[in-house]
N, C-alpha and C. Protein backbone atom coordinates (compact mmCIF):
# COMPACT_ATOMS: atom_id res chain seq x y z
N UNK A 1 108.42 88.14 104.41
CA UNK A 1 108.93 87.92 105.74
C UNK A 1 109.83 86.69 105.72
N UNK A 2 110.67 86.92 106.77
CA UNK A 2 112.18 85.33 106.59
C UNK A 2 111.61 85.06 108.21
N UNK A 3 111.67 83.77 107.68
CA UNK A 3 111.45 82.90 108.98
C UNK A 3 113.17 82.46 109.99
N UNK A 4 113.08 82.72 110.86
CA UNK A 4 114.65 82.52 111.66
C UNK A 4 114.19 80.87 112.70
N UNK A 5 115.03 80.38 112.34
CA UNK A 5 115.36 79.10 113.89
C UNK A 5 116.60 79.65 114.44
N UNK A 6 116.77 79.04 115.53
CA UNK A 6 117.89 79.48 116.27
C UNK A 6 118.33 77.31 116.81
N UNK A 7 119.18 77.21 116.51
CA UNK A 7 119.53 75.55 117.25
C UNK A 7 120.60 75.61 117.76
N UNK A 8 120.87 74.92 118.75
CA UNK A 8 122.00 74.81 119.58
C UNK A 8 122.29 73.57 120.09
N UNK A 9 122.86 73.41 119.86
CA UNK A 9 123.69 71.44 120.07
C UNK A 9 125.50 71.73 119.87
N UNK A 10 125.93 70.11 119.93
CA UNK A 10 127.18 69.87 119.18
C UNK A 10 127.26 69.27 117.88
N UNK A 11 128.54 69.82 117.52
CA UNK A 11 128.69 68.85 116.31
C UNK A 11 128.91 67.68 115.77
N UNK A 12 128.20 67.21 115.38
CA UNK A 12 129.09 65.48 115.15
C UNK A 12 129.84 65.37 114.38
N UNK A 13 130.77 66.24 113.56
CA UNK A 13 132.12 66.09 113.18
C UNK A 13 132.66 67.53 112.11
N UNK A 14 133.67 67.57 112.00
CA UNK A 14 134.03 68.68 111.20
C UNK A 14 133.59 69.23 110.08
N UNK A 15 132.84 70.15 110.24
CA UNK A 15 132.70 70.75 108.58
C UNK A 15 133.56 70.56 107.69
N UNK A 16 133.01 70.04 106.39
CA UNK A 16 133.93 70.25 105.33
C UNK A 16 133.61 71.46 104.13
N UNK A 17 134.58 72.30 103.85
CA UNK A 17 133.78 73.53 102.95
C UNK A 17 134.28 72.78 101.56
N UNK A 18 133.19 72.64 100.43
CA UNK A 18 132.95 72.14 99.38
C UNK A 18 132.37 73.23 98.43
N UNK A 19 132.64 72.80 97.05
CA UNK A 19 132.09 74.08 96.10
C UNK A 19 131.90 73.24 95.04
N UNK A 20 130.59 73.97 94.63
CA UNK A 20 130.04 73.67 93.49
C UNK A 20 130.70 73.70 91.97
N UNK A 21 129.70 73.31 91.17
CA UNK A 21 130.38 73.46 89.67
C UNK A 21 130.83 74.87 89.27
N UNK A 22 129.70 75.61 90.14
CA UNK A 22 129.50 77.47 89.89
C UNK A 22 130.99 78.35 90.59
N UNK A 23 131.32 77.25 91.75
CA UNK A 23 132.44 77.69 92.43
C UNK A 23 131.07 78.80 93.75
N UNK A 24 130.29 77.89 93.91
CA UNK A 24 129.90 78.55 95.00
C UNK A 24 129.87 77.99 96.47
N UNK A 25 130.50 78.22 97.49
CA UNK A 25 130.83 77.39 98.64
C UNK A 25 129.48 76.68 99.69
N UNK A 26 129.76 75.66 99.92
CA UNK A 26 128.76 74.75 100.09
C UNK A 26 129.07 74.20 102.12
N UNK A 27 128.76 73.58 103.05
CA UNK A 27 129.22 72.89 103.93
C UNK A 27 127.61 72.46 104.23
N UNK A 28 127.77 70.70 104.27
CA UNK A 28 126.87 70.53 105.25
C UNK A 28 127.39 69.71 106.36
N UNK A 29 126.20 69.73 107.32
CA UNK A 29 127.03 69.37 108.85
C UNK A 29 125.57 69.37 109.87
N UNK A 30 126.07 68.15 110.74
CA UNK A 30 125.13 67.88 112.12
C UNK A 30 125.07 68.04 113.06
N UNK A 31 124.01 68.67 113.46
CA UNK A 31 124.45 68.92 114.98
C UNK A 31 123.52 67.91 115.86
N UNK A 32 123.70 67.57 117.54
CA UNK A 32 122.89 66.88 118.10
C UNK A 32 122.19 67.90 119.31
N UNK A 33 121.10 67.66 118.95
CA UNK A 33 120.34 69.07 119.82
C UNK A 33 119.47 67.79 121.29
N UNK A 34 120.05 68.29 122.59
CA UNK A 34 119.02 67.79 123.31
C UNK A 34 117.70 68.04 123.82
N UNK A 35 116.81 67.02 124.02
CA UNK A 35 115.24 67.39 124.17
C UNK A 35 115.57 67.59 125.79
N UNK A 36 114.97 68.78 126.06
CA UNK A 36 114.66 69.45 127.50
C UNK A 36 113.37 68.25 128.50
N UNK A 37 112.96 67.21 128.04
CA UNK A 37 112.57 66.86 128.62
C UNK A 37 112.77 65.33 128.48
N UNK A 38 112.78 64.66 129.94
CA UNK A 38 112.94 63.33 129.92
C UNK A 38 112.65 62.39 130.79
N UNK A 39 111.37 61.66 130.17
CA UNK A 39 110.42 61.12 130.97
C UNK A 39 111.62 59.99 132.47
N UNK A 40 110.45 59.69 133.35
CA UNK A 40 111.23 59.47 134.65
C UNK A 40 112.30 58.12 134.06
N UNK A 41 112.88 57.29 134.59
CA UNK A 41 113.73 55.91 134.20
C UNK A 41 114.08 56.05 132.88
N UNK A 42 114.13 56.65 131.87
CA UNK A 42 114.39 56.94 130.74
C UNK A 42 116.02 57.78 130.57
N UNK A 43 116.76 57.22 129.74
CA UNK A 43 117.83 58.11 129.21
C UNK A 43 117.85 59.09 128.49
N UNK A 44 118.36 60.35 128.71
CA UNK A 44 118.44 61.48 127.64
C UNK A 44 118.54 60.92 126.65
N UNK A 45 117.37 61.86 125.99
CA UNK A 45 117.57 61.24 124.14
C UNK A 45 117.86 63.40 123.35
N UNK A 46 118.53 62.79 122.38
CA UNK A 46 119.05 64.28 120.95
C UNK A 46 118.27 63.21 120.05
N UNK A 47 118.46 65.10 119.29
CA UNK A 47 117.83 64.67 117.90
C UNK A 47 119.00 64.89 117.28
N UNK A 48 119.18 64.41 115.84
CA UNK A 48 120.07 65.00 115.42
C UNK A 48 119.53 65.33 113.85
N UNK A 49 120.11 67.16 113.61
CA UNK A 49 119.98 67.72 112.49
C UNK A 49 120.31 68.06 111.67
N UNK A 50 120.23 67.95 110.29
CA UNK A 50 121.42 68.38 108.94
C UNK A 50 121.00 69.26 108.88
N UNK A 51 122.20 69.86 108.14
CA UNK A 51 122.17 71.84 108.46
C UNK A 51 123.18 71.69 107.11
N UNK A 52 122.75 72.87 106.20
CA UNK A 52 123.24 72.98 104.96
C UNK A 52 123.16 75.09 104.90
N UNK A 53 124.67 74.93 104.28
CA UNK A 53 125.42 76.24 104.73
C UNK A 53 125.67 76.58 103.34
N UNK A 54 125.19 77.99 102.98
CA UNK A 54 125.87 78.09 101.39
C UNK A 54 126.72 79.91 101.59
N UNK A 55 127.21 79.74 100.73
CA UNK A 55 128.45 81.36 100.64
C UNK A 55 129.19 81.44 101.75
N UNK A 56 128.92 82.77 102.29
CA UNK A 56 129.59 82.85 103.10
C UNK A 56 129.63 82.49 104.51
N UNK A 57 128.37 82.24 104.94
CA UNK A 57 128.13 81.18 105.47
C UNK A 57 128.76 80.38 105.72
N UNK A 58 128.66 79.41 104.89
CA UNK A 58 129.80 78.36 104.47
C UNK A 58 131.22 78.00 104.91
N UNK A 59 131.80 79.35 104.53
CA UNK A 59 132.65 79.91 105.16
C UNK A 59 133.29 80.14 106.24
N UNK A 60 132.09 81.08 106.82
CA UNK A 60 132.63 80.84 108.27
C UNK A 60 132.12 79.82 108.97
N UNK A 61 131.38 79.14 108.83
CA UNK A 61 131.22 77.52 109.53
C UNK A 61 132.54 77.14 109.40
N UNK A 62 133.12 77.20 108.27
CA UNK A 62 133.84 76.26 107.68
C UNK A 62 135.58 76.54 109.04
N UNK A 63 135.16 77.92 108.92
CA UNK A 63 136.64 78.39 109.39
C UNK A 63 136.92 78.11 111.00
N UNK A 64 135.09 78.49 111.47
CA UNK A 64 135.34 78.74 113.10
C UNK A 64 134.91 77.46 113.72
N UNK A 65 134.29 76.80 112.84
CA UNK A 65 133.12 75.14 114.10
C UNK A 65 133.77 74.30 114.11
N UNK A 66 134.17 73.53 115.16
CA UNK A 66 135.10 72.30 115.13
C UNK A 66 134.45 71.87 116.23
N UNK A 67 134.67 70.67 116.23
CA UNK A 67 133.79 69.15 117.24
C UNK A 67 134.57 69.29 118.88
């Protein structure tokens, strides 16, 4: 069985598509996801997450996500 997440945020800056020694395409990249909850006098707080993209994948991150 494959385990799925689903995340949704912005990006904090442009993918870059990179390749390995193998010539296999690589991108990693962050996004800032906000927490749905936020205690009273307090400022919204994100988390922010590295996200690592391989093939084709990669790819189309690479082609379609921009900040």
């Amino acid at each position: 069985m494959l385990n799925v997440a689903v995340l949704m945020g912005r990006l904090t800056k442009d993918p870059e598509l990179r390749q390995t020694p193998n010539g296999v395409s690589v991108t990693t990249f962050t996004i800032a996801v906000d927490r749905d909850y936020t205690p009273k006098g307090q400022e919204r707080q994100a988390d922010f997450i590295d996200i690592v993209a391989w093939r084709n994948t990669a790819e189309f991150v690479c082609k379609y996500f921009r900040k």
